[in-house]
N, C-alpha and C. Protein backbone atom coordinates (compact mmCIF):
# COMPACT_ATOMS: atom_id res chain seq x y z
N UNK A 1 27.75 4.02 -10.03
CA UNK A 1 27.62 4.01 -11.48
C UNK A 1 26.36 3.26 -11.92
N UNK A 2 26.56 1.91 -11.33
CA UNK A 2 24.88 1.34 -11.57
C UNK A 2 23.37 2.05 -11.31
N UNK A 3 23.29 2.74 -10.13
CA UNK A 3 22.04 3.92 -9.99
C UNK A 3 22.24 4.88 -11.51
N UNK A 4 23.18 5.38 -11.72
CA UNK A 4 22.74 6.27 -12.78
C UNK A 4 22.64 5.97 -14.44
N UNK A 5 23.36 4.06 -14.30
CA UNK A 5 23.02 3.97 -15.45
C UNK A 5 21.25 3.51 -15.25
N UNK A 6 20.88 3.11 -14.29
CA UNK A 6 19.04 2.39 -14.02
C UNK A 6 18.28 3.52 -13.68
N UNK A 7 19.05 4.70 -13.56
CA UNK A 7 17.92 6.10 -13.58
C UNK A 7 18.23 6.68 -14.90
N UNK A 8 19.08 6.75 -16.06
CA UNK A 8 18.90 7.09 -17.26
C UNK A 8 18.23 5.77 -18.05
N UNK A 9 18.23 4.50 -17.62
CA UNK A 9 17.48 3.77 -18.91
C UNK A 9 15.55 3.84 -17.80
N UNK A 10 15.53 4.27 -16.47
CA UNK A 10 13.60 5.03 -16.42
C UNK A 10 13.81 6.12 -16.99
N UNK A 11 14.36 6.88 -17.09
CA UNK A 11 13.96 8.12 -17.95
C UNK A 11 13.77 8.07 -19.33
N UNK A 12 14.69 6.85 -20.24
CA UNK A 12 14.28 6.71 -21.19
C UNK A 12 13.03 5.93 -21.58
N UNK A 13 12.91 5.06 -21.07
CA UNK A 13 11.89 4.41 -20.79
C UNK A 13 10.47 5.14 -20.57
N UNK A 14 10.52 6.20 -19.86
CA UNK A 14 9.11 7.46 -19.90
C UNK A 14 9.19 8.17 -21.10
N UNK A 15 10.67 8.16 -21.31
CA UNK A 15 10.13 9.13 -22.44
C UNK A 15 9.99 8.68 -23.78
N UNK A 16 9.91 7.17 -23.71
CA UNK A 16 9.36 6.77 -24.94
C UNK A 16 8.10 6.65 -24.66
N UNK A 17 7.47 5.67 -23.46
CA UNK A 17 6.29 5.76 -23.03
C UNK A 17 5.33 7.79 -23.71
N UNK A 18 6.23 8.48 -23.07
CA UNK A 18 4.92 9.76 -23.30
C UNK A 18 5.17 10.25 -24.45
N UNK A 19 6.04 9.83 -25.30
CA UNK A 19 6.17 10.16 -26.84
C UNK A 19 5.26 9.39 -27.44
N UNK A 20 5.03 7.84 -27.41
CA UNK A 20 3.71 7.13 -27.62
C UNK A 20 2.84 7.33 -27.23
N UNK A 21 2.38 8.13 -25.72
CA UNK A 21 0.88 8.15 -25.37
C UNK A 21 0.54 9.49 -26.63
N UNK A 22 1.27 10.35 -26.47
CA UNK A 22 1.24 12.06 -27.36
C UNK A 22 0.60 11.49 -29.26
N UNK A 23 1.32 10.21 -29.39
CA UNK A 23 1.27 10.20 -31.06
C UNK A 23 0.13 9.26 -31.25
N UNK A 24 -0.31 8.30 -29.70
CA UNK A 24 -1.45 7.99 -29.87
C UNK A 24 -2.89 7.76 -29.29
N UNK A 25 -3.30 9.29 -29.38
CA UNK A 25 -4.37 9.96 -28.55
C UNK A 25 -5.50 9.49 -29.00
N UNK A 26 -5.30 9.13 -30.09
CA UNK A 26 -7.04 8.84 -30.67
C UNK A 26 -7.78 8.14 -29.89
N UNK A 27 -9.13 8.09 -29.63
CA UNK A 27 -10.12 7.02 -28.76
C UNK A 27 -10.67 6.12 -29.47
N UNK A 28 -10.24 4.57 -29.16
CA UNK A 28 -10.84 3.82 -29.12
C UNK A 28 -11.46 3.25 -28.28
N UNK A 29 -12.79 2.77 -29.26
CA UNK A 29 -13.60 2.24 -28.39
C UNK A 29 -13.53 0.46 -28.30
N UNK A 30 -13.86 0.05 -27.03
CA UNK A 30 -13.92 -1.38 -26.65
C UNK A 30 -15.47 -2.26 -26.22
N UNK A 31 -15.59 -2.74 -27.24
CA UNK A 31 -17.23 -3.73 -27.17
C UNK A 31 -17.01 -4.96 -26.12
N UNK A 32 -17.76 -5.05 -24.90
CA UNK A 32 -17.72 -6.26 -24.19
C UNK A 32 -19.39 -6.54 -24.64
N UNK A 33 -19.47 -7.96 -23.66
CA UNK A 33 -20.83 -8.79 -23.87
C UNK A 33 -21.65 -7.66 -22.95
N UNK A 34 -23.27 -8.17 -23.37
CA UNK A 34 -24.00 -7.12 -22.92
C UNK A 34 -24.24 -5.98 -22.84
N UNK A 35 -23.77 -5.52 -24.48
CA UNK A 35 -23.59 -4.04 -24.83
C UNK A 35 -22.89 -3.00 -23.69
N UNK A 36 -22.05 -3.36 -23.23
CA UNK A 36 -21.00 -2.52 -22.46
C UNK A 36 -19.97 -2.13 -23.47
N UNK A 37 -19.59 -0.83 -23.27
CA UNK A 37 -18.45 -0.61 -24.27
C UNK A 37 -18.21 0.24 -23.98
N UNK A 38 -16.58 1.21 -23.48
CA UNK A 38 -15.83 1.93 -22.97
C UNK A 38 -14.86 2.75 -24.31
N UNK A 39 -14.71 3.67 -24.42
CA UNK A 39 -14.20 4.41 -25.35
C UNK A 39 -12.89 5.37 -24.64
N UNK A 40 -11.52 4.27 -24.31
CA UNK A 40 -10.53 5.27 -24.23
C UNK A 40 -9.56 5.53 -25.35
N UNK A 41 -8.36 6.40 -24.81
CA UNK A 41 -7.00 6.22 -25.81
C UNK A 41 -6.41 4.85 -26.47
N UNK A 42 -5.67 5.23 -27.06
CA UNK A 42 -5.45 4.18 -27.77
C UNK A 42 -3.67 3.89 -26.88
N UNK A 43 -3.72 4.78 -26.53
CA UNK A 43 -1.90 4.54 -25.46
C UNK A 43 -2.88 3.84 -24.20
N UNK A 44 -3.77 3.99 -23.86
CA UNK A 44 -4.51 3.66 -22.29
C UNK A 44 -4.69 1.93 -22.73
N UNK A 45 -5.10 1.61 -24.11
CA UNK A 45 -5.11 0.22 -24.09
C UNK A 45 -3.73 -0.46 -24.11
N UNK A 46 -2.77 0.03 -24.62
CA UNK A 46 -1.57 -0.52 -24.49
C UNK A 46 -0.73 -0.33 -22.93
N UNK A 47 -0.64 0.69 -22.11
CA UNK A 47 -0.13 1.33 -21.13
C UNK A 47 -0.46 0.62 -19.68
N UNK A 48 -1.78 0.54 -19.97
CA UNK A 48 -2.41 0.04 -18.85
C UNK A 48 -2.19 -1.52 -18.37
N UNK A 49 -2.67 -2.24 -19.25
CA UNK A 49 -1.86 -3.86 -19.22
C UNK A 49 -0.42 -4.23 -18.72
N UNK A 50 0.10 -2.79 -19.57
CA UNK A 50 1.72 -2.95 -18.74
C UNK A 50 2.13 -2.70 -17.45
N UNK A 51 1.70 -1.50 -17.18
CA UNK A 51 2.02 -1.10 -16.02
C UNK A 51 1.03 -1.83 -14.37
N UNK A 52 0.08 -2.60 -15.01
CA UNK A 52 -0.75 -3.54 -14.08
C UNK A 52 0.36 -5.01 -13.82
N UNK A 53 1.30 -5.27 -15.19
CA UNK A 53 1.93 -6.12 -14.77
C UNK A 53 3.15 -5.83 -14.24
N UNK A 54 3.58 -4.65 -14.42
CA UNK A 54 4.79 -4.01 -13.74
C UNK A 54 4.57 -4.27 -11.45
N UNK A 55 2.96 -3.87 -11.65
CA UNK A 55 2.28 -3.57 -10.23
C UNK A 55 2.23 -5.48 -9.86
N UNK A 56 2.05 -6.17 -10.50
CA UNK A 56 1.36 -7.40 -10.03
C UNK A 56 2.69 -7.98 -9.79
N UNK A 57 3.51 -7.79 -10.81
CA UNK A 57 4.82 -8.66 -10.56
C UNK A 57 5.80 -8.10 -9.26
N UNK A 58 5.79 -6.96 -8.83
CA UNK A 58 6.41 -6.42 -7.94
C UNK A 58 5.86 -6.60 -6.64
N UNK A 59 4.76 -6.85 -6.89
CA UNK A 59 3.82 -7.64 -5.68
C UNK A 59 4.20 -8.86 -5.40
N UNK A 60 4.43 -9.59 -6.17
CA UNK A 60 4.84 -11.04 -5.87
C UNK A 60 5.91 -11.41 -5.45
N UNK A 61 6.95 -10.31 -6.00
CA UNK A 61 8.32 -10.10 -5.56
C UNK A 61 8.38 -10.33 -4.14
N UNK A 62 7.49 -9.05 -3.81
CA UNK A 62 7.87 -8.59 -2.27
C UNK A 62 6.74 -9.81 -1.15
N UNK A 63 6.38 -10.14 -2.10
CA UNK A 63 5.53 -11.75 -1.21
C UNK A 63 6.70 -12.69 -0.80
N UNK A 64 7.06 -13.30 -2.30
CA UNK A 64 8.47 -14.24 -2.44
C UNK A 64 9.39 -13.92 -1.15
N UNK A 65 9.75 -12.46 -0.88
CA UNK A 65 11.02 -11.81 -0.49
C UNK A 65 10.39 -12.47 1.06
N UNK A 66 9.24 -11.88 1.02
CA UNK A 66 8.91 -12.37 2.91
C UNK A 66 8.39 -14.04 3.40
N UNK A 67 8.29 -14.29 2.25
CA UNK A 67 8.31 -15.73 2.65
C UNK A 67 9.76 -16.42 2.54
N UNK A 68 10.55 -16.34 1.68
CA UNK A 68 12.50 -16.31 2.06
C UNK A 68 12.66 -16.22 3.80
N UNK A 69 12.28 -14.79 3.90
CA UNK A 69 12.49 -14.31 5.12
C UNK A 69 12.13 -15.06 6.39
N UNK A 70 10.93 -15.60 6.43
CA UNK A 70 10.28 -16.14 7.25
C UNK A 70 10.94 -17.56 7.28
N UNK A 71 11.31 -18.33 6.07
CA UNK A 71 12.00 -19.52 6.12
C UNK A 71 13.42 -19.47 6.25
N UNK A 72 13.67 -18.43 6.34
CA UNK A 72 15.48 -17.88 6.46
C UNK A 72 15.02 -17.91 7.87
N UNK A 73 14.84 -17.37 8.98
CA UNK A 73 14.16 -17.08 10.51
C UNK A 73 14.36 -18.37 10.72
N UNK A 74 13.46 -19.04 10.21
CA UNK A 74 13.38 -20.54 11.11
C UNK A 74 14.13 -21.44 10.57
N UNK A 75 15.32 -21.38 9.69
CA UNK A 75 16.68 -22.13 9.92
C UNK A 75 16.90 -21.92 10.77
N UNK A 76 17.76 -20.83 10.62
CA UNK A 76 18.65 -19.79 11.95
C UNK A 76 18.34 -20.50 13.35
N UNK A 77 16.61 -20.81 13.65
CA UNK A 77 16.12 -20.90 15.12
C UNK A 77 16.81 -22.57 15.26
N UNK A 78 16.61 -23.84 13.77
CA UNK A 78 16.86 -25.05 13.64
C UNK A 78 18.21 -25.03 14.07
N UNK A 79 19.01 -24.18 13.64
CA UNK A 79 20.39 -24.19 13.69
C UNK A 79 20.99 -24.18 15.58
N UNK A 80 20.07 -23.01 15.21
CA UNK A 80 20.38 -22.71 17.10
C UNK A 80 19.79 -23.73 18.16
N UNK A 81 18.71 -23.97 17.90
CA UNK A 81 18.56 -24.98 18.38
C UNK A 81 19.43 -26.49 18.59
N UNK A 82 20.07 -26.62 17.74
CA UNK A 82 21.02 -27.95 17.05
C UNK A 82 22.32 -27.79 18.04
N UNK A 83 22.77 -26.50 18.56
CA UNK A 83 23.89 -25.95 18.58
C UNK A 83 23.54 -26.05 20.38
């Protein structure tokens, strides 16, 4: 039951996402220093930030997860050792 309620709230979740990219297509443009300036969507400035932190945080996750791991390992060895 939990998989299909966390695969209907990504589906809703896209489909608000591509209902917002659709309503906001217009291009804006972005001024940095040294006359650089990039002209995308206006969903690409909002979209992008998110989904970089969606990528960065899930990265860290799976860092966290293997360093657990690695200090979970060498109890286990303390333990056995002890024993």
């Amino acid at each position: 039951m939990r998989i299909l309620i966390n695969t209907c709230g990504i589906v809703l979740v896209l489909l608000l996402l591509v209902s917002f990219a659709m309503k906001n297509a217009q291009p804006v443009e972005l001024n940095y220093y040294l006359n650089i300036s990039y002209s995308i969507p206006a969903w690409g400035l909002v979209l992008f930030p998110f989904f970089t932190g969606v990528i960065v945080g899930n990265l860290l996750d799976v860092l966290q997860k293997l360093k657990l791991k690695s200090e979970i390992r060498k109890l286990k060895k303390a333990i056995q050792s002890r024993n």
